[in-house]
C-alpha atoms as a PDB file:
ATOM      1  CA  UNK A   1       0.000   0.000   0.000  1.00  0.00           C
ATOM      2  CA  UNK A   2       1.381   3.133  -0.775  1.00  0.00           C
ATOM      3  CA  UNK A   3       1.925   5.690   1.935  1.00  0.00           C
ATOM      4  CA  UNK A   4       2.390   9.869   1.965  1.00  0.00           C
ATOM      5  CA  UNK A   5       5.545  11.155   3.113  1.00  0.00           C
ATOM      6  CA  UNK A   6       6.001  12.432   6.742  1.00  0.00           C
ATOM      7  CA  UNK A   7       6.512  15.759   5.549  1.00  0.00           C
ATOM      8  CA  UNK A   8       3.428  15.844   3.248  1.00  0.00           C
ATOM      9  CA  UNK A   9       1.170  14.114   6.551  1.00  0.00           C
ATOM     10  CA  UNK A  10       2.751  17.163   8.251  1.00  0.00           C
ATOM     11  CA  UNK A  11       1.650  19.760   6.479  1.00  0.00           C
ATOM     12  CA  UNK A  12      -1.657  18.569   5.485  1.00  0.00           C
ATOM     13  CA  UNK A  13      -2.228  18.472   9.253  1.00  0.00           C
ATOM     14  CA  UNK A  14      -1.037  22.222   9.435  1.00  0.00           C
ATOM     15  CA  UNK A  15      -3.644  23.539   6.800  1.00  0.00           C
ATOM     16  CA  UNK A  16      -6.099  21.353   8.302  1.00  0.00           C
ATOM     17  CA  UNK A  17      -5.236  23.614  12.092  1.00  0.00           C
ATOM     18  CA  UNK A  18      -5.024  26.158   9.618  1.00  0.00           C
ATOM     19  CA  UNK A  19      -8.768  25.986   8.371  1.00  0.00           C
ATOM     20  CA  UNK A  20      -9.562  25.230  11.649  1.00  0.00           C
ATOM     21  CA  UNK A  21      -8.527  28.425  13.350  1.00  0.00           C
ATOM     22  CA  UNK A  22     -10.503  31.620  14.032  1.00  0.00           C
ATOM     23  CA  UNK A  23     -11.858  33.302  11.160  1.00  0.00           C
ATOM     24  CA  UNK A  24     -11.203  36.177  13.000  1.00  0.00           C
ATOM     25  CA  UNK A  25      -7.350  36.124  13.432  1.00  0.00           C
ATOM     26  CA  UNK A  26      -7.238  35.301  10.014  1.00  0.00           C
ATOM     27  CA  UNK A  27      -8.961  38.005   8.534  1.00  0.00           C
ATOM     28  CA  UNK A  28      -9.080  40.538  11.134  1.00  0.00           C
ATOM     29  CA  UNK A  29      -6.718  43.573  10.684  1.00  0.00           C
ATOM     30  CA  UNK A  30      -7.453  46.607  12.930  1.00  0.00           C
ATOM     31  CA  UNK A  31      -7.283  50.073  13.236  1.00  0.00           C
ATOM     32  CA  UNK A  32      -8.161  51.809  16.597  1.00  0.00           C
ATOM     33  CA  UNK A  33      -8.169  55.388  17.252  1.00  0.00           C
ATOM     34  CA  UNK A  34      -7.750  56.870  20.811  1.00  0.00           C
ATOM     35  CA  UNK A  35      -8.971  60.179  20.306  1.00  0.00           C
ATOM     36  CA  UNK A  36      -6.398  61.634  22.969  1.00  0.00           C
ATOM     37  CA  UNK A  37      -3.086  61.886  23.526  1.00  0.00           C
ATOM     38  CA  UNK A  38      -0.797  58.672  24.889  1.00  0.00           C
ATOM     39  CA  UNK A  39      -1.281  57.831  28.557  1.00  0.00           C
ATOM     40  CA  UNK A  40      -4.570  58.927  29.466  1.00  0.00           C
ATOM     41  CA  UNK A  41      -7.269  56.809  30.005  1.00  0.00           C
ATOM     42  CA  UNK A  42      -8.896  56.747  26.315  1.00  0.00           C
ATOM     43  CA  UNK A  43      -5.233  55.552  25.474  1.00  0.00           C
ATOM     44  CA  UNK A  44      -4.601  53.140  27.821  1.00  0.00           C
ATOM     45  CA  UNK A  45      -8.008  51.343  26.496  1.00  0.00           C
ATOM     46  CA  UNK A  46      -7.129  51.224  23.353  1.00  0.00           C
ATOM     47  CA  UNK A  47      -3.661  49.925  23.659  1.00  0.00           C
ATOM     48  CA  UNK A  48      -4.951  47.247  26.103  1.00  0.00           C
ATOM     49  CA  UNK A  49      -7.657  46.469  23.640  1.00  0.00           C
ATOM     50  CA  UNK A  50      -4.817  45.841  20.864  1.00  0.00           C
ATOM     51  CA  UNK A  51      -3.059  44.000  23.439  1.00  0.00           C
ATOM     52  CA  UNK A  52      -6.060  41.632  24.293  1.00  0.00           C
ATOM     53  CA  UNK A  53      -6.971  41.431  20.973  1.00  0.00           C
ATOM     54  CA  UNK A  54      -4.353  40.075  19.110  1.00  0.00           C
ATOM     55  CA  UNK A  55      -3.335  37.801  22.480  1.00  0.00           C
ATOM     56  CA  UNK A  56      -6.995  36.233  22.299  1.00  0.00           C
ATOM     57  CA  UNK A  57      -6.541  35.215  18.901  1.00  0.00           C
ATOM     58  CA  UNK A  58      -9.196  37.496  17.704  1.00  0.00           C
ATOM     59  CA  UNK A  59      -6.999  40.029  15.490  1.00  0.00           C
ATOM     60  CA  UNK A  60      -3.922  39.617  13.883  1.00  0.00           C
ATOM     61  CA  UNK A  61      -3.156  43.070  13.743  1.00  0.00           C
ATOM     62  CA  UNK A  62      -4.371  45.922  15.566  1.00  0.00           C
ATOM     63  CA  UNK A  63      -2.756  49.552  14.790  1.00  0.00           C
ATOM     64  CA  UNK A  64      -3.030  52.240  17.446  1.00  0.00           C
ATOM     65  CA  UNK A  65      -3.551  55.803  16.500  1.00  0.00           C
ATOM     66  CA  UNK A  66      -3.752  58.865  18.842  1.00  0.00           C
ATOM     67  CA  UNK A  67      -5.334  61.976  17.653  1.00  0.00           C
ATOM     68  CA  UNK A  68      -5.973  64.538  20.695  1.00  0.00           C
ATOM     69  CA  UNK A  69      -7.611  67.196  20.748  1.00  0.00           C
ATOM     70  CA  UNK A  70     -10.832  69.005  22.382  1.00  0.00           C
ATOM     71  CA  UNK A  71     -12.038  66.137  24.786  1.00  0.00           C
ATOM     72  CA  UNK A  72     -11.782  63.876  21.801  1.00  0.00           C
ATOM     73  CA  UNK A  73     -13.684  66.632  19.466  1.00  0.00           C
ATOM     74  CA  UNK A  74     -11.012  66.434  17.190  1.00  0.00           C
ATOM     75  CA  UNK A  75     -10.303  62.574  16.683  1.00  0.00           C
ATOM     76  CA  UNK A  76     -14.490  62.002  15.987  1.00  0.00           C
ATOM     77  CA  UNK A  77     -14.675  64.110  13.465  1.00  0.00           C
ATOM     78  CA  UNK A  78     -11.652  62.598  11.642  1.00  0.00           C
ATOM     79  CA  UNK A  79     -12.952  59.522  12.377  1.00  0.00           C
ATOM     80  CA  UNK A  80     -16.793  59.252  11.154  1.00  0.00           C
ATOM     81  CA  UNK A  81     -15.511  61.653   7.910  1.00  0.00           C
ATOM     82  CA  UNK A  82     -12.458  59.961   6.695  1.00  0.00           C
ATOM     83  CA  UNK A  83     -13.475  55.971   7.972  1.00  0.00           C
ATOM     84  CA  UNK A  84     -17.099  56.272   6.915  1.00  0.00           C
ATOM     85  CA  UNK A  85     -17.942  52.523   5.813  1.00  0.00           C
ATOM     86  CA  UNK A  86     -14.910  51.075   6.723  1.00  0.00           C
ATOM     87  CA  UNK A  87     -15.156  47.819   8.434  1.00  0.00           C
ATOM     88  CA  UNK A  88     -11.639  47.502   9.688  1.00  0.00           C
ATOM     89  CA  UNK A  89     -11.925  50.673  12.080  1.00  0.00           C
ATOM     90  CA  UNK A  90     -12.531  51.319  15.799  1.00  0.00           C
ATOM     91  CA  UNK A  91     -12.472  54.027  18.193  1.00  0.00           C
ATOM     92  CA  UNK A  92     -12.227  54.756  21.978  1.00  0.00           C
ATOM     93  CA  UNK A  93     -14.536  56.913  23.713  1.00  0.00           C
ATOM     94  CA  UNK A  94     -16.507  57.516  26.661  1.00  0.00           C
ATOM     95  CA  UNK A  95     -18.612  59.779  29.064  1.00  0.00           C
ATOM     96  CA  UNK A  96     -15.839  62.816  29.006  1.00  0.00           C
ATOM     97  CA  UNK A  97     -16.667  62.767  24.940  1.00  0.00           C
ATOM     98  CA  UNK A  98     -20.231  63.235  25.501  1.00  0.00           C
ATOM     99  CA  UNK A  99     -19.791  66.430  27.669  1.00  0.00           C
ATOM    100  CA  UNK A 100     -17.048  67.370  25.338  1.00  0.00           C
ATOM    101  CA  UNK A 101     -18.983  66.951  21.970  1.00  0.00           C
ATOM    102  CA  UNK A 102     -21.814  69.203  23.965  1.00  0.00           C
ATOM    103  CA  UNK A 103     -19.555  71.829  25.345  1.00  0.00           C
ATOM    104  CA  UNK A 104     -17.944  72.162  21.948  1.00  0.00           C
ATOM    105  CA  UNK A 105     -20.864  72.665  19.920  1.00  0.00           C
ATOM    106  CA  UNK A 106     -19.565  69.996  17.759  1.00  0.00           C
ATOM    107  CA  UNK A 107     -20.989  69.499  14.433  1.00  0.00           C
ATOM    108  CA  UNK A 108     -19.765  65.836  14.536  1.00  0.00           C
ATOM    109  CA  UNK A 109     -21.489  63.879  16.909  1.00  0.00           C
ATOM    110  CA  UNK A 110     -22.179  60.153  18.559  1.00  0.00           C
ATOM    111  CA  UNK A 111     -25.543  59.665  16.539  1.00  0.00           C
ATOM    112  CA  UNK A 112     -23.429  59.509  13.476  1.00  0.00           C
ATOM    113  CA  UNK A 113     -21.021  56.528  14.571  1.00  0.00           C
ATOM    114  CA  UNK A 114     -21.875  52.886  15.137  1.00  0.00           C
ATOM    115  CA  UNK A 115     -22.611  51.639  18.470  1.00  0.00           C
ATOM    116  CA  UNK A 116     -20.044  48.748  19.455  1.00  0.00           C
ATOM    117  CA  UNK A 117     -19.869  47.974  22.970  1.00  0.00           C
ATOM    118  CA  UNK A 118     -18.997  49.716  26.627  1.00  0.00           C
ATOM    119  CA  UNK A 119     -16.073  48.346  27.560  1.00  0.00           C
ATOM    120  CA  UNK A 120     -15.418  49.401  31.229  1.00  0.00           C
ATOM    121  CA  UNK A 121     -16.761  51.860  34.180  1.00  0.00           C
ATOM    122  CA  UNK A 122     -14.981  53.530  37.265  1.00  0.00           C
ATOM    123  CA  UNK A 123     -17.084  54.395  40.334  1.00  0.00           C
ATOM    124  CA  UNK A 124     -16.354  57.851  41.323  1.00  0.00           C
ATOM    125  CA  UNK A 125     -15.835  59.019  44.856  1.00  0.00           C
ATOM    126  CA  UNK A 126     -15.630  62.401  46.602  1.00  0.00           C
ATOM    127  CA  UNK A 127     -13.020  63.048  49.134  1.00  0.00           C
ATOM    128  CA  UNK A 128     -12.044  65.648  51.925  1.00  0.00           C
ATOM    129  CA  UNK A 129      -8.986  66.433  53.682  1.00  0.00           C
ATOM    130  CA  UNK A 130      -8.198  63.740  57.122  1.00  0.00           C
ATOM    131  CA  UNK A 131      -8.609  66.892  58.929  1.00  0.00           C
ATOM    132  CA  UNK A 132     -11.850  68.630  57.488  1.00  0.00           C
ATOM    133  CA  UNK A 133     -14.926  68.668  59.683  1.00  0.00           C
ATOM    134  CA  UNK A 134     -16.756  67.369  57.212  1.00  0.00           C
ATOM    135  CA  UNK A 135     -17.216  63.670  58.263  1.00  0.00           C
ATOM    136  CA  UNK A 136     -19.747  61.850  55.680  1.00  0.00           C
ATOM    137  CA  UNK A 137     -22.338  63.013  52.912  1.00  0.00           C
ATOM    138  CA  UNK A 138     -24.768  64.778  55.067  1.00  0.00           C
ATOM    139  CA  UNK A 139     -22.378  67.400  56.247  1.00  0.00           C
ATOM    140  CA  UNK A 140     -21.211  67.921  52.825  1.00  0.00           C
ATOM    141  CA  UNK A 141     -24.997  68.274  51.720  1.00  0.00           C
ATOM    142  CA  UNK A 142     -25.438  70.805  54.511  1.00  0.00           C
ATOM    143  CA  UNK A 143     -22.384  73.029  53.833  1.00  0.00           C
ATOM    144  CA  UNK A 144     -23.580  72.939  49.757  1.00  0.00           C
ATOM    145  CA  UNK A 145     -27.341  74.200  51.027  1.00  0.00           C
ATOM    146  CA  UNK A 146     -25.891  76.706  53.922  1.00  0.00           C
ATOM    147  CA  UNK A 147     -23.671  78.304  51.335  1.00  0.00           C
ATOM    148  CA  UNK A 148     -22.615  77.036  48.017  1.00  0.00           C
ATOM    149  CA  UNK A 149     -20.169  79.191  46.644  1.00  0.00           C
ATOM    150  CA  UNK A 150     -17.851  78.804  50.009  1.00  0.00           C
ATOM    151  CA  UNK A 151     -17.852  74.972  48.845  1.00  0.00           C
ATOM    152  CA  UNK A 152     -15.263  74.583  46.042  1.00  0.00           C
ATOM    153  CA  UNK A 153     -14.768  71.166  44.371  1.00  0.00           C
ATOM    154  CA  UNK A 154     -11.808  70.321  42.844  1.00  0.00           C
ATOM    155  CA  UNK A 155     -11.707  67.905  39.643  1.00  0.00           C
ATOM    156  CA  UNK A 156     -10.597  66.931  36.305  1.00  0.00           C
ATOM    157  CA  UNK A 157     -11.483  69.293  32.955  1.00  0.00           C
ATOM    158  CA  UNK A 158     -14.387  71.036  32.856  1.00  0.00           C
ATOM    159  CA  UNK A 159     -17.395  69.361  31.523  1.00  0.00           C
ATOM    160  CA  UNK A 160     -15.842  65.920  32.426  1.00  0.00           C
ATOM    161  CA  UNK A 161     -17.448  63.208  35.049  1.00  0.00           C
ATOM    162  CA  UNK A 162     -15.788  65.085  38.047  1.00  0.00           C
ATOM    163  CA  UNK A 163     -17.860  68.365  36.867  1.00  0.00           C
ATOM    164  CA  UNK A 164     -21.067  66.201  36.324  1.00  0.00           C
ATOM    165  CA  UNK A 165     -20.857  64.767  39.166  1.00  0.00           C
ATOM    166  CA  UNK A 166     -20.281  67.832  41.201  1.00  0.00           C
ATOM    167  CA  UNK A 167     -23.589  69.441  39.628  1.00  0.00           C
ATOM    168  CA  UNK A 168     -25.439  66.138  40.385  1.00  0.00           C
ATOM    169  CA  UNK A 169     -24.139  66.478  43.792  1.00  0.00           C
ATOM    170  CA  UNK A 170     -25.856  69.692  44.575  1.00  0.00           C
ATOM    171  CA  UNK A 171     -28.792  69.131  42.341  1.00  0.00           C
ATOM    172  CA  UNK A 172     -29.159  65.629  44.291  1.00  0.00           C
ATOM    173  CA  UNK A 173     -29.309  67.835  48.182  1.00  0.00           C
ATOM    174  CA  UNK A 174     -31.979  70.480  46.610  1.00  0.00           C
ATOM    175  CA  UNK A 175     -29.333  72.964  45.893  1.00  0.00           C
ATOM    176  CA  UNK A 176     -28.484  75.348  42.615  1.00  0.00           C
ATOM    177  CA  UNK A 177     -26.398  73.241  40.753  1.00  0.00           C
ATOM    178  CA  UNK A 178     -25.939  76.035  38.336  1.00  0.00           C
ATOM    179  CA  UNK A 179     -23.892  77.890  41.578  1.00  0.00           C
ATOM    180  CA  UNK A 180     -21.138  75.135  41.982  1.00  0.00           C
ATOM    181  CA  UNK A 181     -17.819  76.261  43.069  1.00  0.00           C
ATOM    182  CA  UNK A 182     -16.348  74.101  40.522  1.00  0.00           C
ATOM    183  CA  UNK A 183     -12.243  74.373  40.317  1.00  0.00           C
ATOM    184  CA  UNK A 184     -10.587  72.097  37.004  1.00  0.00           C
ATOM    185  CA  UNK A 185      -7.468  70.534  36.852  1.00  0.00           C
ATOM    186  CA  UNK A 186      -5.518  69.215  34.281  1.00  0.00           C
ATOM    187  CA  UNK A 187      -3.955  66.543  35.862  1.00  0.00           C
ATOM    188  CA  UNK A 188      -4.686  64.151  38.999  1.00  0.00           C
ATOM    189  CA  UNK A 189      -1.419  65.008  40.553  1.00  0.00           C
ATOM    190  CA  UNK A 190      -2.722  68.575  41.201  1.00  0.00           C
ATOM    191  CA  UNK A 191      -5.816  68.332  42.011  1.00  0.00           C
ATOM    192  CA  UNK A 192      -4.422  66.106  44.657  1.00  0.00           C
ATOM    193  CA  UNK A 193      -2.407  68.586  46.121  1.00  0.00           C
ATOM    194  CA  UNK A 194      -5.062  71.265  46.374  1.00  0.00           C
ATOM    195  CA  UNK A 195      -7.228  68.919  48.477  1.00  0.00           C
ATOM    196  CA  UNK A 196      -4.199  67.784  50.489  1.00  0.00           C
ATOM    197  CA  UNK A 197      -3.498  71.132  51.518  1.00  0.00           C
ATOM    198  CA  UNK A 198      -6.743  72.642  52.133  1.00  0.00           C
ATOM    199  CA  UNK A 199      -6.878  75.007  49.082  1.00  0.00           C
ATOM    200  CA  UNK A 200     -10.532  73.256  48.431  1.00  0.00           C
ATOM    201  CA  UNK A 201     -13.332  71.778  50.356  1.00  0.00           C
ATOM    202  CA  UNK A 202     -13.741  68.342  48.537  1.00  0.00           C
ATOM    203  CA  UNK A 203     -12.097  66.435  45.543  1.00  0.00           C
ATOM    204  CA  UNK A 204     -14.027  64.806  42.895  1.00  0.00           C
ATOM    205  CA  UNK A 205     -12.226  61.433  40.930  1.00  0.00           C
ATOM    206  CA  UNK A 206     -12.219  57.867  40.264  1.00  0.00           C
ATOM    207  CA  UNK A 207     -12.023  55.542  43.303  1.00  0.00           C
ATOM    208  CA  UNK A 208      -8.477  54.525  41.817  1.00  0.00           C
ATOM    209  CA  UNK A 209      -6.851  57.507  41.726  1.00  0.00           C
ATOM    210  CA  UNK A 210      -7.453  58.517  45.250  1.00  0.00           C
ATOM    211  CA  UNK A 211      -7.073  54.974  46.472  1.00  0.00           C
ATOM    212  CA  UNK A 212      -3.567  55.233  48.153  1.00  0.00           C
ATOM    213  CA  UNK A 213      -4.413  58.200  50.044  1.00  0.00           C
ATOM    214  CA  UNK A 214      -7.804  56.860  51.422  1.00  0.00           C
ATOM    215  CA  UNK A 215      -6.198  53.921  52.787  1.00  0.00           C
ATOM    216  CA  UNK A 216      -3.064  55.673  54.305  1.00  0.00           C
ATOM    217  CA  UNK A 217      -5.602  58.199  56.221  1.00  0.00           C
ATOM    218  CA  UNK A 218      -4.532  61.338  54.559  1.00  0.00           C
ATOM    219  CA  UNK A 219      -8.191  61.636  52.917  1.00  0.00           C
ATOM    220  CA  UNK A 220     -11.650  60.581  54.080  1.00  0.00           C
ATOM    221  CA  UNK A 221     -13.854  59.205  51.363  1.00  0.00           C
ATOM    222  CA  UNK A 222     -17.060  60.474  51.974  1.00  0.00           C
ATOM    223  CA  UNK A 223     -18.819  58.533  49.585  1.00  0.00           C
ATOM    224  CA  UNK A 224     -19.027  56.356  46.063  1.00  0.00           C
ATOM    225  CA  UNK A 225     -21.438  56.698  43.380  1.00  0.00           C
ATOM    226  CA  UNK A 226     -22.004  52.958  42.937  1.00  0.00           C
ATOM    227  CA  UNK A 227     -25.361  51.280  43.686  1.00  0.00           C
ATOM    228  CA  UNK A 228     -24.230  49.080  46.332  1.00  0.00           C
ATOM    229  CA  UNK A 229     -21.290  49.218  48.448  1.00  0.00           C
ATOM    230  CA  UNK A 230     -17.977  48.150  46.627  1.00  0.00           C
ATOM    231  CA  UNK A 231     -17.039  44.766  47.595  1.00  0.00           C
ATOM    232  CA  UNK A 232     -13.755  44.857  50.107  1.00  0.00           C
ATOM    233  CA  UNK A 233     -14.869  48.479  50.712  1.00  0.00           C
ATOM    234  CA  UNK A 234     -15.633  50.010  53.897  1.00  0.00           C
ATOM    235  CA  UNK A 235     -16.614  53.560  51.975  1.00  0.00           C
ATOM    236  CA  UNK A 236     -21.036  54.110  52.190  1.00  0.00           C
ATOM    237  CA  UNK A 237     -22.639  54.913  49.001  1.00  0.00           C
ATOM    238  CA  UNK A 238     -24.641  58.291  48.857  1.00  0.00           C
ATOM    239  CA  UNK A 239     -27.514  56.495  48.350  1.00  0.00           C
ATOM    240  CA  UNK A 240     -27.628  54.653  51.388  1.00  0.00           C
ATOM    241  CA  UNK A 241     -26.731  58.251  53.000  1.00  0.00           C
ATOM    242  CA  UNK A 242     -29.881  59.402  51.573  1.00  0.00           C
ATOM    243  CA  UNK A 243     -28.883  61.126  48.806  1.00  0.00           C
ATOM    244  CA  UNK A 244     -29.758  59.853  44.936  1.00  0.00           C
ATOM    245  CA  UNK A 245     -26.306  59.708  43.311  1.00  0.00           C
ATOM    246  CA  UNK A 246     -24.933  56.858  41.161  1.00  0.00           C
ATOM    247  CA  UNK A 247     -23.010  57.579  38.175  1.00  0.00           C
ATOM    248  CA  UNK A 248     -19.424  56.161  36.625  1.00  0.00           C
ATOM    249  CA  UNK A 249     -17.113  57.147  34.365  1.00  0.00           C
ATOM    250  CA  UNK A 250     -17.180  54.589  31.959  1.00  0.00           C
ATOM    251  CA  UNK A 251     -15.063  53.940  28.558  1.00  0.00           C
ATOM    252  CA  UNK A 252     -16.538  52.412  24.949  1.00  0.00           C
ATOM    253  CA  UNK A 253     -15.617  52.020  21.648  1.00  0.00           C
ATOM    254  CA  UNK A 254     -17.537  52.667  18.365  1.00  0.00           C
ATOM    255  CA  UNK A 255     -17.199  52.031  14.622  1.00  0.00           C
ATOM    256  CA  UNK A 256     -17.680  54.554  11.853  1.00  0.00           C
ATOM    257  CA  UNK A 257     -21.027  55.618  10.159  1.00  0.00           C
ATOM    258  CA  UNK A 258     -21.776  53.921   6.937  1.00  0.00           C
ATOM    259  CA  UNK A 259     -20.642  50.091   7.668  1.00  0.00           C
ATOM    260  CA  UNK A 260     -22.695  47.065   6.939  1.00  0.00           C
ATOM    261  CA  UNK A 261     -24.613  44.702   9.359  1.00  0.00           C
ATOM    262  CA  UNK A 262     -22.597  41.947   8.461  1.00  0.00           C
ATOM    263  CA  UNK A 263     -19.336  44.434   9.003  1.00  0.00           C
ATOM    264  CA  UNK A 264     -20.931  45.789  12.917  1.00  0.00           C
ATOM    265  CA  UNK A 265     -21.796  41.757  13.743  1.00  0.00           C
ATOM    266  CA  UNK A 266     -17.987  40.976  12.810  1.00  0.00           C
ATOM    267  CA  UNK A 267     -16.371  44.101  14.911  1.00  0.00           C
ATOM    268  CA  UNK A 268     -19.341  43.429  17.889  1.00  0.00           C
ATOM    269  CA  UNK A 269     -18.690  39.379  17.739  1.00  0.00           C
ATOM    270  CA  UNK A 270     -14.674  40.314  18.023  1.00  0.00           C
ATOM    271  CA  UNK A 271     -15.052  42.775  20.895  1.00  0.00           C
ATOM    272  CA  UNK A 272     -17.121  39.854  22.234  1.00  0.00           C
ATOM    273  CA  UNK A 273     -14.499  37.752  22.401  1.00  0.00           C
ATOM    274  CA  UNK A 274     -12.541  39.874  23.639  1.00  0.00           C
ATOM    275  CA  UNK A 275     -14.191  40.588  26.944  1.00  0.00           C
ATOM    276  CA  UNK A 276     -14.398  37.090  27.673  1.00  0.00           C
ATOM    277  CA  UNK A 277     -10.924  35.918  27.092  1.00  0.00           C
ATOM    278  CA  UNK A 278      -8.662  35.760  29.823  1.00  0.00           C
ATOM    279  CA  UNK A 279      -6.334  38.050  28.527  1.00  0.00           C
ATOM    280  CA  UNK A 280      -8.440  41.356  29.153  1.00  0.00           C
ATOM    281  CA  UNK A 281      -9.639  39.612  32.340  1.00  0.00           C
ATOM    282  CA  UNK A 282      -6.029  39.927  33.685  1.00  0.00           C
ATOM    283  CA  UNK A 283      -5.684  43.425  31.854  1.00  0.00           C
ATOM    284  CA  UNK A 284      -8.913  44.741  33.785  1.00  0.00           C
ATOM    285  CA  UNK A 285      -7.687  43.403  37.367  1.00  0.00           C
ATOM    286  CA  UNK A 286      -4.041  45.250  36.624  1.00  0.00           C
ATOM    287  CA  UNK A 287      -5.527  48.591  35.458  1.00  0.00           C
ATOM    288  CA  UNK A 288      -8.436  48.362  38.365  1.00  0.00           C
ATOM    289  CA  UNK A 289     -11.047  48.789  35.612  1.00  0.00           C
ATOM    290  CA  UNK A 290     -14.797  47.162  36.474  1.00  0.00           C
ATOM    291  CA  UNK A 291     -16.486  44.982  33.607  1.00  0.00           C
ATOM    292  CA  UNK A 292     -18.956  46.760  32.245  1.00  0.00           C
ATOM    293  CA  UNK A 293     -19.788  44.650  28.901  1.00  0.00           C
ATOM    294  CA  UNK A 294     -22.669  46.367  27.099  1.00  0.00           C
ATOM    295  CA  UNK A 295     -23.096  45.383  23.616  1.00  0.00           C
ATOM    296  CA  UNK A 296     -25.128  45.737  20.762  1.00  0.00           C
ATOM    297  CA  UNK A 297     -28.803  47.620  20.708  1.00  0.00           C
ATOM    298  CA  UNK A 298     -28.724  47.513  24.535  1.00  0.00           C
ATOM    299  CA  UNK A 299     -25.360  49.813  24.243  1.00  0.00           C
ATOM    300  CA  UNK A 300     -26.723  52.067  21.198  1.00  0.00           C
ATOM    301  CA  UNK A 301     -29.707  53.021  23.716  1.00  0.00           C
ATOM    302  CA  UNK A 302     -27.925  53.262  26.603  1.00  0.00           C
ATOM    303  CA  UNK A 303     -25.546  55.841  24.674  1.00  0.00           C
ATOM    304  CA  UNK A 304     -28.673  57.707  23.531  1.00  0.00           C
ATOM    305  CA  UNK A 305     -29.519  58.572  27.389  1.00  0.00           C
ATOM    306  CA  UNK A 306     -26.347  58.899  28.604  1.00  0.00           C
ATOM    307  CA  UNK A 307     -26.226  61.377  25.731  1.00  0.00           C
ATOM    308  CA  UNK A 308     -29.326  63.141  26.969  1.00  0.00           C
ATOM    309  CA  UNK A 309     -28.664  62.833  30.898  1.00  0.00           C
ATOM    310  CA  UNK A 310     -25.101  64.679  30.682  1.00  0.00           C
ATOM    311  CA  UNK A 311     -26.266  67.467  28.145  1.00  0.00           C
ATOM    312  CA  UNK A 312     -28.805  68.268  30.625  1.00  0.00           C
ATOM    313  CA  UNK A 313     -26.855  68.011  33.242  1.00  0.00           C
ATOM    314  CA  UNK A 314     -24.545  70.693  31.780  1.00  0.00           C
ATOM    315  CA  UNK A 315     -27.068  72.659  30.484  1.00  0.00           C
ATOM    316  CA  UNK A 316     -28.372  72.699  34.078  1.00  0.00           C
ATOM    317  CA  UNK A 317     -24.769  74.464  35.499  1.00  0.00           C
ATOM    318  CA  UNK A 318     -24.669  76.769  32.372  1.00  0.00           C
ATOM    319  CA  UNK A 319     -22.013  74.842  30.433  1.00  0.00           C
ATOM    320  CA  UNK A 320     -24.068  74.360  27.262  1.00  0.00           C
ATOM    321  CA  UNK A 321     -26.911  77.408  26.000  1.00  0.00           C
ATOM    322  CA  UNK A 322     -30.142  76.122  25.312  1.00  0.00           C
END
């Protein structure tokens, strides 16, 4: 009987494997914009998303491209006018572009791209100085309604989560949110050191950032914006202090306008993937970053409200003109 050659068993093995394999790796080529410079959090996600991507199989290429600019103003409109129908694209975004887009007057906006997925959230937390005398949510709530303008919150850029948040805050404790003693900065580092030394009443961030100092005693959390307590965490939520306040900062990614169902299925299905492989499992516990998988129509409506919520949130503080 005659018999095939090792060599020719061996490869018809390998194009059998071959076959076998995801479609996606093999046809999958990516590009992803962060619409913000390298190292924030917009870039960070995307990066870890090329990371998890290609190490779960699902890509075999995914390029990174940063293009900053006006709370990601800038990288949207480059992206839904020059990657219109364009299966192979991706981009980064999240609540700080919806206030952004607002803010900006932006002719470009999130109604124009293609709903893919939220990716992640981070619970927010506000924080006074060890020493304050302000002890828990109530207090702050009664310093905001005594006199709001002697209450200055410090946070990230204006317009962002921390800012929302802030003019939740008041609105939540039957104050003027439109009267918030709201003070941005552009990094954490000095926001930090404006709490720390007493230069403001309360700091506004992720639970994350403010993490280290919390634990060490050199800030009191006064509360978190999460449903439910944090697991591990001793910090209340504002809701159980009686105030209605749960919001996150929480990080997506889109495709552009113009691409086919069969096109958003392949890009949703891949993100899909994604999330569940235990690559970005072990990328979300090293960043800190919550699963907050939201795909398909339930993430194209909950983008629509989130949309509406924060617009009128900043059109309540004066941010955007009717």
């Amino acid at each position: 009987m005659f018999q095939f050659p090792a060599r020719l068993v061996g490869a018809a093995v390998a194009l059998t494997l071959a076959a076998a394999a995801p479609a996606f790796a093999q046809q999958l080529e990516l590009k992803l914009m962060a619409p913000a410079a390298p190292g924030g959090g917009w870039d960070q996600t995307a990066r870890s998303m090329q990371q998890a991507l290609v190490a779960a199989g699902v890509a075999r290429s995914v390029q990174v491209v940063n293009v900053p600019g006006a709370g990601g103003s800038v990288g949207i409109a480059q992206f839904v006018n020059g990657a219109k129908g364009d299966g192979n694209q991706l981009m980064v975004n999240g609540f700080v572009m919806v206030g952004a887009l607002a803010m900006n007057k932006s002719p470009v906006t999130l109604e124009q791209v293609t709903p893919i997925a939220r990716l992640t959230e981070e619970i927010q937390v506000i924080v006074v100085p060890a020493n304050s005398p302000i002890k828990n949510a109530q207090d702050l709530a009664a310093a905001v309604k005594a006199d709001i303008a002697k209450v200055t919150f410090a946070g990230g850029s204006a317009g962002g989560v921390d800012h929302v948040m802030a003019a939740l805050f008041a609105g939540a404790v039957g104050a003027d949110a439109k009267k918030i003693n709201y003070i941005p900065f552009s990094g954490g580092g000095e926001s930090l050191a404006a709490i720390l030394g007493g230069k403001v009443t309360a700091g506004i961030s992720g639970l994350s950032e403010y993490d280290g100092q919390i634990k060490s005693g050199k800030l009191r959390a006064i509360g978190v914006t999460s449903e439910k307590r944090i697991a591990g965490s001793d910090i209340p939520t504002f809701k159980e202090q009686g105030i209605d306040l749960v919001i996150a900062n929480w990080r997506s990614v889109v495709a552009p306008p113009g691409i086919t169902p069969e096109q958003r299925k392949t890009l949703s299905d891949a993100v899909e993937k994604m999330v569940k492989s235990d690559a970005w499992k072990e990328i979300l516990k090293q960043k800190g970053w919550e699963d907050a998988y939201l795909g398909g129509d339930a993430f194209a409506d909950f983008l629509k409200k989130e949309t509406v919520r924060v617009t009128d949130v900043l059109r309540s503080v004066g941010l955007v003109k009717s």
